[in-house]
N, C-alpha and C. Protein backbone atom coordinates (compact mmCIF):
# COMPACT_ATOMS: atom_id res chain seq x y z
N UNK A 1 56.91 135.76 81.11
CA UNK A 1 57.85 134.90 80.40
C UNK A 1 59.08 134.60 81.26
N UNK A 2 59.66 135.51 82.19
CA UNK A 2 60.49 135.65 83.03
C UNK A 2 60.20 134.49 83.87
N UNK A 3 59.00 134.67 84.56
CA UNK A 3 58.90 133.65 85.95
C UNK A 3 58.53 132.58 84.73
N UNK A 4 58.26 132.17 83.70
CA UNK A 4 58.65 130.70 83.20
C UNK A 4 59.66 130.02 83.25
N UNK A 5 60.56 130.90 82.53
CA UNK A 5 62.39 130.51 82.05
C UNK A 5 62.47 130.22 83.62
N UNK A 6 62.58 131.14 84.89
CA UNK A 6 62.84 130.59 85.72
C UNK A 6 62.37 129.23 86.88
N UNK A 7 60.66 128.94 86.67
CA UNK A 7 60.61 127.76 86.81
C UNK A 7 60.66 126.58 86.24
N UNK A 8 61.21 126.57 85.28
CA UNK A 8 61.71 125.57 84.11
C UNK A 8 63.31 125.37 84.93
N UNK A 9 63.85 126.26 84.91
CA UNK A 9 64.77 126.11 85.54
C UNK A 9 65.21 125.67 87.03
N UNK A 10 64.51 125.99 87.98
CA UNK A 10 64.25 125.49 89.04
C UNK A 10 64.25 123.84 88.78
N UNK A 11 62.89 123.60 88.35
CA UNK A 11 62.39 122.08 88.15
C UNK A 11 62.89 121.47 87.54
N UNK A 12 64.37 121.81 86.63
CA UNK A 12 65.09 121.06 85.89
C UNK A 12 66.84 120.50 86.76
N UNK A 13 66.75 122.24 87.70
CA UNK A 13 67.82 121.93 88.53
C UNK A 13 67.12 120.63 89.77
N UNK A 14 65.92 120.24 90.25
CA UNK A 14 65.83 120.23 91.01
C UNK A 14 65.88 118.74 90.71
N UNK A 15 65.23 118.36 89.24
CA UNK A 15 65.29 116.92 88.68
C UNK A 15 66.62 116.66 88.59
N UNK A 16 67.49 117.32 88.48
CA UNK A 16 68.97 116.91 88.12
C UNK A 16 69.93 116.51 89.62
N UNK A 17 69.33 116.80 90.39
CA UNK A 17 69.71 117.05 92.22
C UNK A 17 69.23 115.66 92.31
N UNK A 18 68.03 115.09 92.01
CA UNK A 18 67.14 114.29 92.46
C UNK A 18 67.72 112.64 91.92
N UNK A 19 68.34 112.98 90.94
CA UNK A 19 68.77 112.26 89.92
C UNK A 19 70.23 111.57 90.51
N UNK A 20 71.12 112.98 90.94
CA UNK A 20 72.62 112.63 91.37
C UNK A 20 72.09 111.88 92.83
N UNK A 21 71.26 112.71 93.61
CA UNK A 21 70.90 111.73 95.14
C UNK A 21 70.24 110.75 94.67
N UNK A 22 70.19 110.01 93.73
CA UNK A 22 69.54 108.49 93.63
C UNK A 22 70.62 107.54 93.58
N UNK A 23 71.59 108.13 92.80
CA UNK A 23 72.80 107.16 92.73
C UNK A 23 73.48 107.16 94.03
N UNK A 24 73.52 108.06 95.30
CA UNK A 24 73.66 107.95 96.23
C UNK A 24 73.40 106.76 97.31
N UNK A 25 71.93 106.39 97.37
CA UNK A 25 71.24 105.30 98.10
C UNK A 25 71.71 104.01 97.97
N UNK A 26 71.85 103.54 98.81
CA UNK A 26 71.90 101.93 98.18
C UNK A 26 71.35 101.06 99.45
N UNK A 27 72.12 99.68 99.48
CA UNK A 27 71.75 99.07 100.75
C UNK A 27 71.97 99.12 101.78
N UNK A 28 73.42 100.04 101.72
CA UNK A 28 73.99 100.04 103.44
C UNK A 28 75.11 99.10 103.83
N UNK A 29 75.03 98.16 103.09
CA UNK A 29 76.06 97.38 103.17
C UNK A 29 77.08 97.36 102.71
N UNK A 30 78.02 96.68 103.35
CA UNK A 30 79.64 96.64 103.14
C UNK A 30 80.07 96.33 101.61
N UNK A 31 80.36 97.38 100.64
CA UNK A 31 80.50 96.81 99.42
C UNK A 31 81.80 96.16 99.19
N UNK A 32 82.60 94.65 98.72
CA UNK A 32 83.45 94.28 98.45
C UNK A 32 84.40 95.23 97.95
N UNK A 33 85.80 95.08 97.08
CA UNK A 33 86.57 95.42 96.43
C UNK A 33 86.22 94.92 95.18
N UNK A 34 86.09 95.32 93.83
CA UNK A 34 86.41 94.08 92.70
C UNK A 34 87.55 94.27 92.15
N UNK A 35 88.19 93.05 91.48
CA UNK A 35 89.19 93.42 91.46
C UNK A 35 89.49 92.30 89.76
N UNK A 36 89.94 92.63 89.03
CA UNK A 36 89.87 91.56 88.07
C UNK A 36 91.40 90.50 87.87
N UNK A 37 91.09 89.77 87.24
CA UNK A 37 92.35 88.72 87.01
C UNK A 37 93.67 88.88 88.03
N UNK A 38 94.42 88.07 88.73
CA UNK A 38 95.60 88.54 88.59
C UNK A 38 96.58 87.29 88.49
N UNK A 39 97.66 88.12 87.83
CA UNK A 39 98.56 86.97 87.11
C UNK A 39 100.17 87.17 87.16
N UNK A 40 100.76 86.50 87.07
CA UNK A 40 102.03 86.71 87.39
C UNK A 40 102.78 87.92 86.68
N UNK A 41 103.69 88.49 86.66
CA UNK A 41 103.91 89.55 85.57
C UNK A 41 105.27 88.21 84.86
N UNK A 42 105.11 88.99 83.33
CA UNK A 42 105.37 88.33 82.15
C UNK A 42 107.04 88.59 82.36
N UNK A 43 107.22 89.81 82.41
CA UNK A 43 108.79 90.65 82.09
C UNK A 43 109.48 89.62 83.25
N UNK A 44 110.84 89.31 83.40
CA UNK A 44 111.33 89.40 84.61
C UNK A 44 112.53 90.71 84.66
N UNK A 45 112.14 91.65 83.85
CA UNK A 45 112.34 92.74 84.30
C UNK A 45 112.01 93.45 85.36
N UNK A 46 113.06 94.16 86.12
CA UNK A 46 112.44 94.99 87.46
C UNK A 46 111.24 95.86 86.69
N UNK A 47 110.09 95.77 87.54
CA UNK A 47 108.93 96.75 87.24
C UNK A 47 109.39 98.24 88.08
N UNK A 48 108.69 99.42 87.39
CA UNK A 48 108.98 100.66 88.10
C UNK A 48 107.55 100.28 89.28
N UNK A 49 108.01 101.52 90.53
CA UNK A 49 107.48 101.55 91.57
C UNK A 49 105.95 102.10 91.08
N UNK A 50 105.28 101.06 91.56
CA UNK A 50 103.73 101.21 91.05
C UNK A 50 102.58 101.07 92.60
N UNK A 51 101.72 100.34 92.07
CA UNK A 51 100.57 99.63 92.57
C UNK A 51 101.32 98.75 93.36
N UNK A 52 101.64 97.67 92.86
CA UNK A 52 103.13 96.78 94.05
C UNK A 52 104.05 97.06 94.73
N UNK A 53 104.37 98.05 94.56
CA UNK A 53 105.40 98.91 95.73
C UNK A 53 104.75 99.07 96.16
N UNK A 54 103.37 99.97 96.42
CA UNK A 54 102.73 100.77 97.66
C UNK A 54 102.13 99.60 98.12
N UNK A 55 101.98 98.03 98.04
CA UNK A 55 100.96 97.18 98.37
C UNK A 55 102.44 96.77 99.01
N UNK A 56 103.25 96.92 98.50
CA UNK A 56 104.60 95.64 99.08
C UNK A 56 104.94 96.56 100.64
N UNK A 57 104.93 98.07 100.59
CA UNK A 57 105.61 98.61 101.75
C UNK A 57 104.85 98.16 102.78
N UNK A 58 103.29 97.66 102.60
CA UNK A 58 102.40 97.42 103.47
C UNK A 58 103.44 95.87 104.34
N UNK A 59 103.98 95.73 103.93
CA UNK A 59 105.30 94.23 104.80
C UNK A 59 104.06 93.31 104.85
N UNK A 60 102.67 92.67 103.94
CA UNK A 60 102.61 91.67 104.11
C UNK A 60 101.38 92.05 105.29
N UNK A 61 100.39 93.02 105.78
CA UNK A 61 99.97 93.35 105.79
C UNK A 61 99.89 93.23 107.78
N UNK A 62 98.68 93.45 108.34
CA UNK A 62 98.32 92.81 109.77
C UNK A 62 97.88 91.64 110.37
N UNK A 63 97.21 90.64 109.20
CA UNK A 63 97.11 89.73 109.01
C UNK A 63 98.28 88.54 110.08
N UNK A 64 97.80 87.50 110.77
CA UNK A 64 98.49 87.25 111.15
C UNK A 64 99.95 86.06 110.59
N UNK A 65 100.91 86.10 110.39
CA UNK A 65 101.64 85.74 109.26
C UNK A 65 101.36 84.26 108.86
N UNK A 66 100.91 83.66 109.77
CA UNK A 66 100.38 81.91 109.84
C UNK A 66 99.58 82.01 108.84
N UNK A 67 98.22 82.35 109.37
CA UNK A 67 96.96 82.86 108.64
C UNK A 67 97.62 83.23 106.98
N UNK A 68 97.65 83.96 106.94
CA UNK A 68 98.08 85.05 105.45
C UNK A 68 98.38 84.19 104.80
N UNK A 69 99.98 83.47 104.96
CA UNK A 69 100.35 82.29 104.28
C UNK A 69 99.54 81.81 103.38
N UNK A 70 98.38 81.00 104.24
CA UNK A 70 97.71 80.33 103.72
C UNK A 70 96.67 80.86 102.32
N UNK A 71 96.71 81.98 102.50
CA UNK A 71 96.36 82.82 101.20
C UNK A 71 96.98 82.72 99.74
N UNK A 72 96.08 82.51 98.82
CA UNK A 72 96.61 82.35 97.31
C UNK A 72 96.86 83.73 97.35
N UNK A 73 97.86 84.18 96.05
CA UNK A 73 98.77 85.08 95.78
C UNK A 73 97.34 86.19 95.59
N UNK A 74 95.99 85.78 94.58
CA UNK A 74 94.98 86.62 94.09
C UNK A 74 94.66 87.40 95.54
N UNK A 75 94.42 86.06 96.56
CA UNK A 75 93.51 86.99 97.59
C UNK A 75 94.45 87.47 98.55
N UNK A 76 95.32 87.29 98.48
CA UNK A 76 97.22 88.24 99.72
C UNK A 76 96.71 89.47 98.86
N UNK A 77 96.86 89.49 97.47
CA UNK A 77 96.82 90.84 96.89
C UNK A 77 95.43 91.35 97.55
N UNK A 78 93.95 91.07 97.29
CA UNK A 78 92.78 91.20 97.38
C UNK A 78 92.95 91.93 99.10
N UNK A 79 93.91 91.03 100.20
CA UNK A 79 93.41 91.78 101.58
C UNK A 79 94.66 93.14 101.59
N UNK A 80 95.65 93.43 100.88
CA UNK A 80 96.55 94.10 101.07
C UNK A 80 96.23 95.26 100.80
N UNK A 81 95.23 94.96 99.38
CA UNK A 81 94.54 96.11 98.52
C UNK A 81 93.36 96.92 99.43
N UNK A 82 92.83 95.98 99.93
CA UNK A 82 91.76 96.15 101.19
C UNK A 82 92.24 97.42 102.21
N UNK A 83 93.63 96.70 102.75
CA UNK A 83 94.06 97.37 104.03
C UNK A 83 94.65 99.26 103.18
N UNK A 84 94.89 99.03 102.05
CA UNK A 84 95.93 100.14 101.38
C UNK A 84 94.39 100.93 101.50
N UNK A 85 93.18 100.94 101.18
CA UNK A 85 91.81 101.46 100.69
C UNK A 85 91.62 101.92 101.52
N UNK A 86 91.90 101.06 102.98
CA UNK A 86 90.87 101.79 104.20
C UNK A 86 91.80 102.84 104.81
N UNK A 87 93.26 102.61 104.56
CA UNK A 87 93.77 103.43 105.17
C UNK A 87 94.12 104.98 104.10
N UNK A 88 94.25 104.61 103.54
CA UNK A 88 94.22 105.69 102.16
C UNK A 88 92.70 106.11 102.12
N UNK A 89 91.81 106.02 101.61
CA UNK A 89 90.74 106.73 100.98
C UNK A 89 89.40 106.45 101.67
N UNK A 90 89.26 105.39 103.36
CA UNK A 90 88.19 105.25 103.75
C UNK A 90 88.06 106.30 105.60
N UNK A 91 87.07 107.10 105.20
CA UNK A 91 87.15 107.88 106.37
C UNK A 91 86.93 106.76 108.17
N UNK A 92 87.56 107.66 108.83
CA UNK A 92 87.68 106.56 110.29
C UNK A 92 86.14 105.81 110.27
N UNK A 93 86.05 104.79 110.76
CA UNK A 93 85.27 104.17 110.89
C UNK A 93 84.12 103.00 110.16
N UNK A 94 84.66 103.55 109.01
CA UNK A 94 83.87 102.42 107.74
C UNK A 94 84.69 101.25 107.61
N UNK A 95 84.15 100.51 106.64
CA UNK A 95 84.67 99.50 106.20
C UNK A 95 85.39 98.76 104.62
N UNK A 96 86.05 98.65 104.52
CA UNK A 96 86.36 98.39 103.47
C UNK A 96 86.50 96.84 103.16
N UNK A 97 85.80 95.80 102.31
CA UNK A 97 85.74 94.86 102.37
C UNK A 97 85.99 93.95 100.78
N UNK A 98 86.91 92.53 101.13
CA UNK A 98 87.28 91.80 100.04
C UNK A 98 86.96 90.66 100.21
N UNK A 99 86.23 89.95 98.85
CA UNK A 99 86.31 88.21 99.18
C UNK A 99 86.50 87.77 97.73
N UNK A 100 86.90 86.63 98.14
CA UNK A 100 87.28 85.84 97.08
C UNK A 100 86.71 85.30 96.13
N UNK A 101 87.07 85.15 95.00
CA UNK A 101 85.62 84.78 93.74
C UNK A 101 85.53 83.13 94.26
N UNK A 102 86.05 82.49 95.04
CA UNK A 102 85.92 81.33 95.28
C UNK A 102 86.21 80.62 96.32
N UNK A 103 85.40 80.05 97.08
CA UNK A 103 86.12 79.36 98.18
C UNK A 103 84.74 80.87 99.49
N UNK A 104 85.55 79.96 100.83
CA UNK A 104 85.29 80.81 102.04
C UNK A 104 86.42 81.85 102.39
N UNK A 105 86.48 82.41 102.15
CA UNK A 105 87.61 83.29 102.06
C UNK A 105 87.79 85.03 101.69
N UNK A 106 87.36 85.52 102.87
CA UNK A 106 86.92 87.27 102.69
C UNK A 106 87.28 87.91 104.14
N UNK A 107 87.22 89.09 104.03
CA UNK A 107 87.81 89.91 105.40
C UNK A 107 87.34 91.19 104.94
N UNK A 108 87.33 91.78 105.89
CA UNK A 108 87.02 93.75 106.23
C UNK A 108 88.03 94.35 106.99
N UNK A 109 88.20 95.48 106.45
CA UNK A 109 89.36 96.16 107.05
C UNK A 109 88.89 98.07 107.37
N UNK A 110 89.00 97.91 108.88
CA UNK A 110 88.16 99.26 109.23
C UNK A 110 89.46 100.36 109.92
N UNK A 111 89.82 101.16 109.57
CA UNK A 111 90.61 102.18 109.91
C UNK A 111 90.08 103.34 110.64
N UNK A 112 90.97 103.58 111.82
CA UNK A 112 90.69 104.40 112.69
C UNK A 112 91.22 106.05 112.57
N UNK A 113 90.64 106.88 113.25
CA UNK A 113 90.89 108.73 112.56
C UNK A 113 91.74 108.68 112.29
N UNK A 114 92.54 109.64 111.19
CA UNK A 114 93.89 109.82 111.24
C UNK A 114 94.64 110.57 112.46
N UNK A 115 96.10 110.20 112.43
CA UNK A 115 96.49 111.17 113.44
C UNK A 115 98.03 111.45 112.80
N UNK A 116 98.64 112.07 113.76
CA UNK A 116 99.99 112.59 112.90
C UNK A 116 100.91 112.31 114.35
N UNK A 117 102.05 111.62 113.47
CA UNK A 117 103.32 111.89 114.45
C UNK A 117 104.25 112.21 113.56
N UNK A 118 104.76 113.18 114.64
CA UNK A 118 105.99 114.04 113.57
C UNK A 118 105.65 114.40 112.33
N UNK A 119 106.09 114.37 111.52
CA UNK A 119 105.38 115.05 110.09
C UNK A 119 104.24 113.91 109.75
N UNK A 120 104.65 112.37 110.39
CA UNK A 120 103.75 111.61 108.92
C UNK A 120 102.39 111.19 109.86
N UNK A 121 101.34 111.71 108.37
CA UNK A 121 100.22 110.71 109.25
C UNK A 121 99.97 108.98 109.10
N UNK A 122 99.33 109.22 110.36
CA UNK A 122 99.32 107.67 110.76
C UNK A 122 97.72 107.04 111.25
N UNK A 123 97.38 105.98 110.94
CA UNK A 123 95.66 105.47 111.59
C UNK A 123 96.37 104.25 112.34
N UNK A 124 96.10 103.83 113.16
CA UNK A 124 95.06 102.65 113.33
C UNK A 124 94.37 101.89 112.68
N UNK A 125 94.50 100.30 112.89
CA UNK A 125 93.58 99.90 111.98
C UNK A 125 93.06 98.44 111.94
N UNK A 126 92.04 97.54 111.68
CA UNK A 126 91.77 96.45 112.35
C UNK A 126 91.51 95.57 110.96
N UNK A 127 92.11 94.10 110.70
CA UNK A 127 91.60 93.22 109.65
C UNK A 127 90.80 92.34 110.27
N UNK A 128 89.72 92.17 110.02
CA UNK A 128 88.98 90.71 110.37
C UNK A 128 88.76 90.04 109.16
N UNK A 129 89.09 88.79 108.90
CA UNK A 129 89.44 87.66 107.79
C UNK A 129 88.62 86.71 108.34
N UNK A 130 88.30 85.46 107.03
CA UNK A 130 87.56 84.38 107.25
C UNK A 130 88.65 84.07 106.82
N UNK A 131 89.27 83.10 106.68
CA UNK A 131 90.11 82.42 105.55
C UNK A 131 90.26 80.73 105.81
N UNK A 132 89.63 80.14 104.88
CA UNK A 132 89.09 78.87 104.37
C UNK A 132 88.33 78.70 106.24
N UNK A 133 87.19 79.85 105.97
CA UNK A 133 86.05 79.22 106.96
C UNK A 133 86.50 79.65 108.50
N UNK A 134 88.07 79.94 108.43
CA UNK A 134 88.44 80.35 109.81
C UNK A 134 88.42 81.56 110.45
N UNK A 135 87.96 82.24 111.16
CA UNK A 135 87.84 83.56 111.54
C UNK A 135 89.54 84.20 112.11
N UNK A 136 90.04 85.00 111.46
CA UNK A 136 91.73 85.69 112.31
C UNK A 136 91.37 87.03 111.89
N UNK A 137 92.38 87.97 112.78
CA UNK A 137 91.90 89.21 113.16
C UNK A 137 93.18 89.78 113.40
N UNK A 138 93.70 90.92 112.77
CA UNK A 138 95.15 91.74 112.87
C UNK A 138 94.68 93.11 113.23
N UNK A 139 95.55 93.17 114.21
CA UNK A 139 95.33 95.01 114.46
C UNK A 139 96.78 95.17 114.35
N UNK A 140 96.72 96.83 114.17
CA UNK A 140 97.94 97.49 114.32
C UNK A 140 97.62 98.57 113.58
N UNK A 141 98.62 99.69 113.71
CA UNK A 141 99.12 101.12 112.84
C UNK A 141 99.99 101.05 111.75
N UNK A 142 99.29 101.73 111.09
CA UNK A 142 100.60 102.41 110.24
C UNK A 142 100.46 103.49 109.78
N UNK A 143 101.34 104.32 109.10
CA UNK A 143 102.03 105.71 109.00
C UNK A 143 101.93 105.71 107.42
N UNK A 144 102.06 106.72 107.02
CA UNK A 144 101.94 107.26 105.23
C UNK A 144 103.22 107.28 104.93
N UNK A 145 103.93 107.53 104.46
CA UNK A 145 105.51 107.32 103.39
C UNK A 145 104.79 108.98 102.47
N UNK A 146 105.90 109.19 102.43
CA UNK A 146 106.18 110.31 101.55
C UNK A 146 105.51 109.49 99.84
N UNK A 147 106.07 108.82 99.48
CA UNK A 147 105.94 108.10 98.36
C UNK A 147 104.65 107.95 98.14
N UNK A 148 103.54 107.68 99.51
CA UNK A 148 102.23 107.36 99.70
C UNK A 148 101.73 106.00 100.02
N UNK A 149 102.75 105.27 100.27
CA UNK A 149 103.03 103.72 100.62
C UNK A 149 102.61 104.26 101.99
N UNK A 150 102.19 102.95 102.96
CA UNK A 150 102.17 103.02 104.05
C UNK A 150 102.79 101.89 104.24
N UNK A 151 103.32 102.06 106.05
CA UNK A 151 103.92 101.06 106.13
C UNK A 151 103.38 100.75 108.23
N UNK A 152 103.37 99.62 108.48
CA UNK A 152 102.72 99.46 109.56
C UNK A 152 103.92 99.46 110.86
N UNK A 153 103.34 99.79 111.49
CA UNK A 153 104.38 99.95 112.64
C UNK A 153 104.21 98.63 113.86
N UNK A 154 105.71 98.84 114.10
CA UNK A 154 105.46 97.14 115.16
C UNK A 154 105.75 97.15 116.69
């Protein structure tokens, strides 16, 4: 009865293993950002330091400032959010990628190991953009903020 309970158990842990590594697999490919609506804010009250502060310390991102411009407000947010992802939460070398629900208009943003100067850490880090069909490309660093903002160095 013993060696039952325990291969019941086995074969139940082993289905449950089998189960979590399925959601694992996929295509391999660069998955977008999604990102839903965005819209002006309503208040013209100062907002507290949020999601837009840590996207704002980014100064507008690596992007080159010509280029960017030309970006609607949805997709400036969409590559900023990009660059905040790869450097925050994507290990060196992947990719983190955004496009636009419309139009030619998408980029990847790949961040390099972390490293540290002086207390703060800092990556490396590369944007490659299409934007309306055109290929532009920003490199540069930036450093973590206490706050958790990063901010790029020039």
């Amino acid at each position: 009865m013993a060696n039952l309970v325990r291969t019941n158990s086995r074969r139940t842990g082993a289905l449950v293993l089998a189960v979590l590594l399925a959601g694992c697999t996929g295509s391999g490919g660069v998955k977008p950002l999604s990102f839903g609506p965005v819209s002006a804010p309503v208040s013209t009250t100062p907002e507290p330091a949020g999601a837009d502060a840590i996207l704002g310390a980014l100064n507008g991102g690596i992007l080159p400032a010509q280029a960017a411009s030309s970006l609607s407000r949805a997709d400036r947010l969409r590559s900023l959010e990009a660059e905040y992802q790869a450097l925050e939460k994507t290990p060196g070398g992947q990719t983190v990628a955004w496009k636009a629900p419309v139009g030619r208009t998408s980029g990847e943003v790949t961040a390099g190991t972390p490293y540290q100067v002086g207390q703060q850490n800092c990556r490396q880090y590369t944007h490659t953009a299409q934007i309306n069909g055109m290929p532009v490309t920003g490199r540069g660093a930036a450093c973590r903020n206490p706050d958790g903002s990063w901010t790029p160095l020039s």
